[in-house]
PDB file of N, CA and C in Angstrom:
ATOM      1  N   UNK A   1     102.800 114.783 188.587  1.00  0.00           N
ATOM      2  CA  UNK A   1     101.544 114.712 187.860  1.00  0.00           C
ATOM      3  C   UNK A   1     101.299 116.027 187.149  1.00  0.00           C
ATOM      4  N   UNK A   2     100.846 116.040 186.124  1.00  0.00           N
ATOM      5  CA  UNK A   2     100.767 117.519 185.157  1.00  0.00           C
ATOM      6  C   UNK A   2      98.521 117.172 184.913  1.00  0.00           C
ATOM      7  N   UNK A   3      98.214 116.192 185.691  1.00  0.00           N
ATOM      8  CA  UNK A   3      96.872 116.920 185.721  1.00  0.00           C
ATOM      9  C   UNK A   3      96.339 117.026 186.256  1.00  0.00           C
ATOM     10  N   UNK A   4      95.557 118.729 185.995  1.00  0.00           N
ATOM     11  CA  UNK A   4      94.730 119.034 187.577  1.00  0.00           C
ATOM     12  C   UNK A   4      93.417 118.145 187.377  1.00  0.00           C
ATOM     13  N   UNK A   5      92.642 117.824 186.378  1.00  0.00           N
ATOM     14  CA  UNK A   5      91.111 117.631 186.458  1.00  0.00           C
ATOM     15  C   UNK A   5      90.849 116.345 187.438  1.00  0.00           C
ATOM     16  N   UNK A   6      89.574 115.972 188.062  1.00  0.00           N
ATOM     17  CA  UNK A   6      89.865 114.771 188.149  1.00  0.00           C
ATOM     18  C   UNK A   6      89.905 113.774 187.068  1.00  0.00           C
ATOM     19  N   UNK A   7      90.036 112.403 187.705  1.00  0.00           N
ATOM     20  CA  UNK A   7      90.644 111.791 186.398  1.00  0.00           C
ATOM     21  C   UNK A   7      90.817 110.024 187.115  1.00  0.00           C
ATOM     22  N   UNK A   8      90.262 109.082 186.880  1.00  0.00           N
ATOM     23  CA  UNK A   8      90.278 107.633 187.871  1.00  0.00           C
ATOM     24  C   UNK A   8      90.020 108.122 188.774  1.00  0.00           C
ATOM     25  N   UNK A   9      90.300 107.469 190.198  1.00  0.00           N
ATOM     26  CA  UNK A   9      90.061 107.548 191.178  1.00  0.00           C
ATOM     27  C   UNK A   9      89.756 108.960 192.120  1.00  0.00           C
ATOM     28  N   UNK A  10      90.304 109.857 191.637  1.00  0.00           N
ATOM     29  CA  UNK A  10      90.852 111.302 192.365  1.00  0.00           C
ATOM     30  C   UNK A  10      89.964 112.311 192.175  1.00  0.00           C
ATOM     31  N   UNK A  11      89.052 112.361 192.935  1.00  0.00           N
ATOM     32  CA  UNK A  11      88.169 113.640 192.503  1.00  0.00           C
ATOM     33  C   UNK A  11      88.619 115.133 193.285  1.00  0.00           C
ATOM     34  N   UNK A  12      88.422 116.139 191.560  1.00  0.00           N
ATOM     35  CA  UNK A  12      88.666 117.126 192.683  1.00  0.00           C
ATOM     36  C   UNK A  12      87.597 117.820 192.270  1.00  0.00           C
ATOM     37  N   UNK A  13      86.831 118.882 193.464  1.00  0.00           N
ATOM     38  CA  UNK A  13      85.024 119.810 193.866  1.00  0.00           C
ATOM     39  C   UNK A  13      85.336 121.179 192.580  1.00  0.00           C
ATOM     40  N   UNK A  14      86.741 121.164 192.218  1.00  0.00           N
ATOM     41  CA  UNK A  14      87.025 122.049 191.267  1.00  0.00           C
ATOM     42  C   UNK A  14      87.024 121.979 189.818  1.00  0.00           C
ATOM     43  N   UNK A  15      86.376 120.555 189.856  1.00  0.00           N
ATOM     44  CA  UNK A  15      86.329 119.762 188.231  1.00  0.00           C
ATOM     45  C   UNK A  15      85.455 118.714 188.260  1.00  0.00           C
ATOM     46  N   UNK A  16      84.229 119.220 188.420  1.00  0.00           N
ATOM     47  CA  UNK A  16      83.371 118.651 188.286  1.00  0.00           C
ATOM     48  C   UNK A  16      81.735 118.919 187.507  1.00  0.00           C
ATOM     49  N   UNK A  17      81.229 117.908 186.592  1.00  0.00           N
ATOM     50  CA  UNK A  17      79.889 118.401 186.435  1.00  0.00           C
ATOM     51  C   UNK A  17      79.044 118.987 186.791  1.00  0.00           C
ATOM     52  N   UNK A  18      77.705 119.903 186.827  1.00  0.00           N
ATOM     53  CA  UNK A  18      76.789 120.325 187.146  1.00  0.00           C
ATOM     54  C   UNK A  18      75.666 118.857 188.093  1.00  0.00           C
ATOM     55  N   UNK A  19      76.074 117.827 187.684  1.00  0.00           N
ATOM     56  CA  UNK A  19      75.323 116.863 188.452  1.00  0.00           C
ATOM     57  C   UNK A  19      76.557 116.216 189.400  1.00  0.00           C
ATOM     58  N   UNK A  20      77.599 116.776 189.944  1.00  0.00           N
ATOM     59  CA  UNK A  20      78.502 116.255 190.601  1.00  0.00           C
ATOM     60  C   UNK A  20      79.542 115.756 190.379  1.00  0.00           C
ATOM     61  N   UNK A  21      79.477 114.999 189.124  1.00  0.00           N
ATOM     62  CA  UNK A  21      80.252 113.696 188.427  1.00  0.00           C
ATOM     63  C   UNK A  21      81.963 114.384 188.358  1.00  0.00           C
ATOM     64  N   UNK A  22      82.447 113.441 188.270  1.00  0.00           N
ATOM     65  CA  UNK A  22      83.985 114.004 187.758  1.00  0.00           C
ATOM     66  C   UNK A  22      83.964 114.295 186.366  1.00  0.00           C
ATOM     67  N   UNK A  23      84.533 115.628 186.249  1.00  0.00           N
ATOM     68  CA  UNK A  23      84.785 116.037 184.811  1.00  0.00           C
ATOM     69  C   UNK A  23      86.491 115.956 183.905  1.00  0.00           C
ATOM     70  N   UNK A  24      86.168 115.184 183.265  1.00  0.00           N
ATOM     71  CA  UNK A  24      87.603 114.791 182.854  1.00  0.00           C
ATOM     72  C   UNK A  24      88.244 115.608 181.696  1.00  0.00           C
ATOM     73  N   UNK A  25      89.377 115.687 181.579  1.00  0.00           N
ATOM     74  CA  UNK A  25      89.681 116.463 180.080  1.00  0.00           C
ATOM     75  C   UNK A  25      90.474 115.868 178.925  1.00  0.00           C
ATOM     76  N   UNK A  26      90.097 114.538 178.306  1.00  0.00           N
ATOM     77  CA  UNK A  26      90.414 114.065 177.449  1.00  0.00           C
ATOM     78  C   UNK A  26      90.702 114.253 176.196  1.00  0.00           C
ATOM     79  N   UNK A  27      90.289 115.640 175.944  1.00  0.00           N
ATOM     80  CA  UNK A  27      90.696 116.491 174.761  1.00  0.00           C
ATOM     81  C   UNK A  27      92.034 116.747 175.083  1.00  0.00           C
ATOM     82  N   UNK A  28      92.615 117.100 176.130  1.00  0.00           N
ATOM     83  CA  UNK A  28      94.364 117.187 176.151  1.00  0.00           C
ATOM     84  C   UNK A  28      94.847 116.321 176.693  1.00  0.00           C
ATOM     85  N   UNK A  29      94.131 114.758 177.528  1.00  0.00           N
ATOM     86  CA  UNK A  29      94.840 114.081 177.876  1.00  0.00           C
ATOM     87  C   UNK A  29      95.161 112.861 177.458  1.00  0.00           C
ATOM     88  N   UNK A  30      94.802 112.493 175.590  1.00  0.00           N
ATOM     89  CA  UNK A  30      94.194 110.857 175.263  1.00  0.00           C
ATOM     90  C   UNK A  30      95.571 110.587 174.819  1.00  0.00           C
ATOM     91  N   UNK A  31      96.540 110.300 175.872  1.00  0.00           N
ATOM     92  CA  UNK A  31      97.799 109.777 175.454  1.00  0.00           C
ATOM     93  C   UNK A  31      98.486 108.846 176.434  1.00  0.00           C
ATOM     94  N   UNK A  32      99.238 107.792 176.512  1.00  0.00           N
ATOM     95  CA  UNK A  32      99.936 106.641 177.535  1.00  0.00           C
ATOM     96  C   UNK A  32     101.081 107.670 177.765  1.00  0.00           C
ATOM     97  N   UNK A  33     101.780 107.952 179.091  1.00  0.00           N
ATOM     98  CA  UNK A  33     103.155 108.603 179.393  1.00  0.00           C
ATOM     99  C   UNK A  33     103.801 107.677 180.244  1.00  0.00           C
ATOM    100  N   UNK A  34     105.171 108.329 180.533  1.00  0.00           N
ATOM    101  CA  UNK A  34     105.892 107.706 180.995  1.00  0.00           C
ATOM    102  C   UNK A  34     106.992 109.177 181.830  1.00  0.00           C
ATOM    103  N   UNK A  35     107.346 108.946 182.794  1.00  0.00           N
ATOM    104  CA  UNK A  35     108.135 109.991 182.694  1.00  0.00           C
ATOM    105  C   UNK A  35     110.009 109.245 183.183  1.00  0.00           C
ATOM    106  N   UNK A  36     110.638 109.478 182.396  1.00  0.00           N
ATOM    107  CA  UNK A  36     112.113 108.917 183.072  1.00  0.00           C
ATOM    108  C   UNK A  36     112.774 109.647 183.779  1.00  0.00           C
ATOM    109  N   UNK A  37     113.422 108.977 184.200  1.00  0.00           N
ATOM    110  CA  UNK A  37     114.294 109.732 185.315  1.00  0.00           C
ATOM    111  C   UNK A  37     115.106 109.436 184.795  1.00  0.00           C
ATOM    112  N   UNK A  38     115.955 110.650 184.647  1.00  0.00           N
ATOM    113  CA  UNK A  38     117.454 111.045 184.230  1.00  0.00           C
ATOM    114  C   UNK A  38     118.523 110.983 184.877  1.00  0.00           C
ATOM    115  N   UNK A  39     118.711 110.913 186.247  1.00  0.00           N
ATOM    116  CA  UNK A  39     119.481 111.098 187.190  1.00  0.00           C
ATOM    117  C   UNK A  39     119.634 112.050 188.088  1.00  0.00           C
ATOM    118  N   UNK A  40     120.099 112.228 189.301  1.00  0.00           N
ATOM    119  CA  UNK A  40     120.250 113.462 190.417  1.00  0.00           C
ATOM    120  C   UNK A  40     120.278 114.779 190.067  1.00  0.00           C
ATOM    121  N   UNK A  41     119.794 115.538 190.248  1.00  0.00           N
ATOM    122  CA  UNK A  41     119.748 116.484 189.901  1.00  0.00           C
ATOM    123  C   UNK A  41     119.276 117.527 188.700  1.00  0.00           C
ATOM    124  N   UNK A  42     118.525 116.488 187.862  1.00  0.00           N
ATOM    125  CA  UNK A  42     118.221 116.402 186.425  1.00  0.00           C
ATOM    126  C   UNK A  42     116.776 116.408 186.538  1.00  0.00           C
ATOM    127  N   UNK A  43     116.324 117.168 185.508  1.00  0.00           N
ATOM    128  CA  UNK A  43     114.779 117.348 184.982  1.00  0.00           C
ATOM    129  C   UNK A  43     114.590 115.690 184.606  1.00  0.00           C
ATOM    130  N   UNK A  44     113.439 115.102 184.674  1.00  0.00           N
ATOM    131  CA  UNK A  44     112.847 114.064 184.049  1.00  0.00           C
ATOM    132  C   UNK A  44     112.516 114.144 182.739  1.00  0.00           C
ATOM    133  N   UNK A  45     112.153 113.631 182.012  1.00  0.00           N
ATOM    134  CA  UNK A  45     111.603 113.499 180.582  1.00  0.00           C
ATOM    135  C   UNK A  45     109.944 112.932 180.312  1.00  0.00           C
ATOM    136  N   UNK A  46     109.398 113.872 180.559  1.00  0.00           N
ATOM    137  CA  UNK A  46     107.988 113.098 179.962  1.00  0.00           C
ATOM    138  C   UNK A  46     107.882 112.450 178.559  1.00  0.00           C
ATOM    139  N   UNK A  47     107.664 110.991 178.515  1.00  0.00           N
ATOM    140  CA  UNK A  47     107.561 110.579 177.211  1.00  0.00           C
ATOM    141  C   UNK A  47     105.885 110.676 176.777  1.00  0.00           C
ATOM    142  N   UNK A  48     105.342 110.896 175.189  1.00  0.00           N
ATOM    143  CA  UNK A  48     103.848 110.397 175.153  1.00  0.00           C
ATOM    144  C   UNK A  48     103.709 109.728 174.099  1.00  0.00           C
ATOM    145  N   UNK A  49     102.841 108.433 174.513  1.00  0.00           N
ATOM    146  CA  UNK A  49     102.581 108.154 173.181  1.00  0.00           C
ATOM    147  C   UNK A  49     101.167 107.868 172.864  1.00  0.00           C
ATOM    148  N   UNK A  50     100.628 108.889 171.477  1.00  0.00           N
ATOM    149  CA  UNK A  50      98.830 108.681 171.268  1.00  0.00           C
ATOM    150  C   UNK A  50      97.976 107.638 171.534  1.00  0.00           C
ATOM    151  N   UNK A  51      96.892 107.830 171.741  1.00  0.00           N
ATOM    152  CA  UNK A  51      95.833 106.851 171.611  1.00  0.00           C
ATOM    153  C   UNK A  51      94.652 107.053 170.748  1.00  0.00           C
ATOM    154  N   UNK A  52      94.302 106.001 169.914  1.00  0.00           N
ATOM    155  CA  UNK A  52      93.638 106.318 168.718  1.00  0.00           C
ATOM    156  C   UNK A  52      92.676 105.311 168.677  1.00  0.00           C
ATOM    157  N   UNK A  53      91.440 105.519 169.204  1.00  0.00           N
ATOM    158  CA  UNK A  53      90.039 104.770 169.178  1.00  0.00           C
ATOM    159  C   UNK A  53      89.457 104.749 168.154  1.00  0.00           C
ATOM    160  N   UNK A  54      89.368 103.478 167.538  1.00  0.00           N
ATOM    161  CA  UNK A  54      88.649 103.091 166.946  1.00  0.00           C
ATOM    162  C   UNK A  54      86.855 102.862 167.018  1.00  0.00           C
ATOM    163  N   UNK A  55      86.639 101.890 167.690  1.00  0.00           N
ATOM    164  CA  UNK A  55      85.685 101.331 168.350  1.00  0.00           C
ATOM    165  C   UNK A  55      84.659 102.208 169.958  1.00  0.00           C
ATOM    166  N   UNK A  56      85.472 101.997 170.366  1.00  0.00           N
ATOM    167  CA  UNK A  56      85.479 102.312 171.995  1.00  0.00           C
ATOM    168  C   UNK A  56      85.859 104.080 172.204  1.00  0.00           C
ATOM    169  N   UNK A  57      85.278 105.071 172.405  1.00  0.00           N
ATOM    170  CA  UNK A  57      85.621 106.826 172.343  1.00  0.00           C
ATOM    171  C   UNK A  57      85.624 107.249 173.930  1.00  0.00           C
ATOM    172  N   UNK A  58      86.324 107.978 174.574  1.00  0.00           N
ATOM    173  CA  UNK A  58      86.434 108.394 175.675  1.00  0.00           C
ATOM    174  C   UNK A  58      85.028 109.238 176.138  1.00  0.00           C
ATOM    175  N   UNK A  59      84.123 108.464 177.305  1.00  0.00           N
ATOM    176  CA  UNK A  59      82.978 109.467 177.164  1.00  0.00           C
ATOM    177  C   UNK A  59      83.130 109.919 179.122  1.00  0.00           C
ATOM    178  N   UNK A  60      82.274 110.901 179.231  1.00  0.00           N
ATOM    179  CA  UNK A  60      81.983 111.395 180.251  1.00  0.00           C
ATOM    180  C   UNK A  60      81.659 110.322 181.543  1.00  0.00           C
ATOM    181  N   UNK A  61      82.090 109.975 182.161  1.00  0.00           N
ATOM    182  CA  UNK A  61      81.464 108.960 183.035  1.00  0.00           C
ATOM    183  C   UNK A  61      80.198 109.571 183.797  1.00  0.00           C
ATOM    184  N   UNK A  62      79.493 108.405 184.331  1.00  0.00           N
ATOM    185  CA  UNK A  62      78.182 109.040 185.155  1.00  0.00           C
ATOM    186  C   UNK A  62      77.874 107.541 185.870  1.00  0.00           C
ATOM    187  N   UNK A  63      78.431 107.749 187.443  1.00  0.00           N
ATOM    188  CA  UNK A  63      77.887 106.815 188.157  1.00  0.00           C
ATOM    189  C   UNK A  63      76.206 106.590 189.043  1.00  0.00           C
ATOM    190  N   UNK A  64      75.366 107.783 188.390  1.00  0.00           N
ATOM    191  CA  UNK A  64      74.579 107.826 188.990  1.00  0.00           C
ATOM    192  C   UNK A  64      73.551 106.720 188.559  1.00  0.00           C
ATOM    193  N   UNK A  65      73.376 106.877 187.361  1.00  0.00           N
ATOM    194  CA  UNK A  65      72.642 106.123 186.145  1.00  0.00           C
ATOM    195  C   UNK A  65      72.851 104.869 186.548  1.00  0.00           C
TER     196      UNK A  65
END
């Protein structure tokens, strides 16, 4: 995994809002990956590919509301 923030399910007390919430970082993360495996002994390959909202924009979640 290459991210620290939380992010779905995973909260971490080190990335979080002023009202608690999970703080996400979608400014470096709005992309689908993949990572392959190359074989034994071999670095993997992170693949990415963009995501481009139209309609629908990545916002802050808030389960309190």
């Amino acid at each position: 995994l290459n991210r620290e923030e939380s992010c779905g399910g995973h909260f971490r007390v080190e990335h979080q809002t002023e009202e608690g919430e999970a703080k996400r970082d979608d400014e470096h993360f709005v992309y689908a990956a993949v990572w392959e495996y190359k074989g034994e002994n071999e670095a993997p390959e992170l693949t990415k590919e963009p995501l481009n909202f139209e309609f629908v924009h990545p916002a802050q979640r808030n389960y309190k509301d």
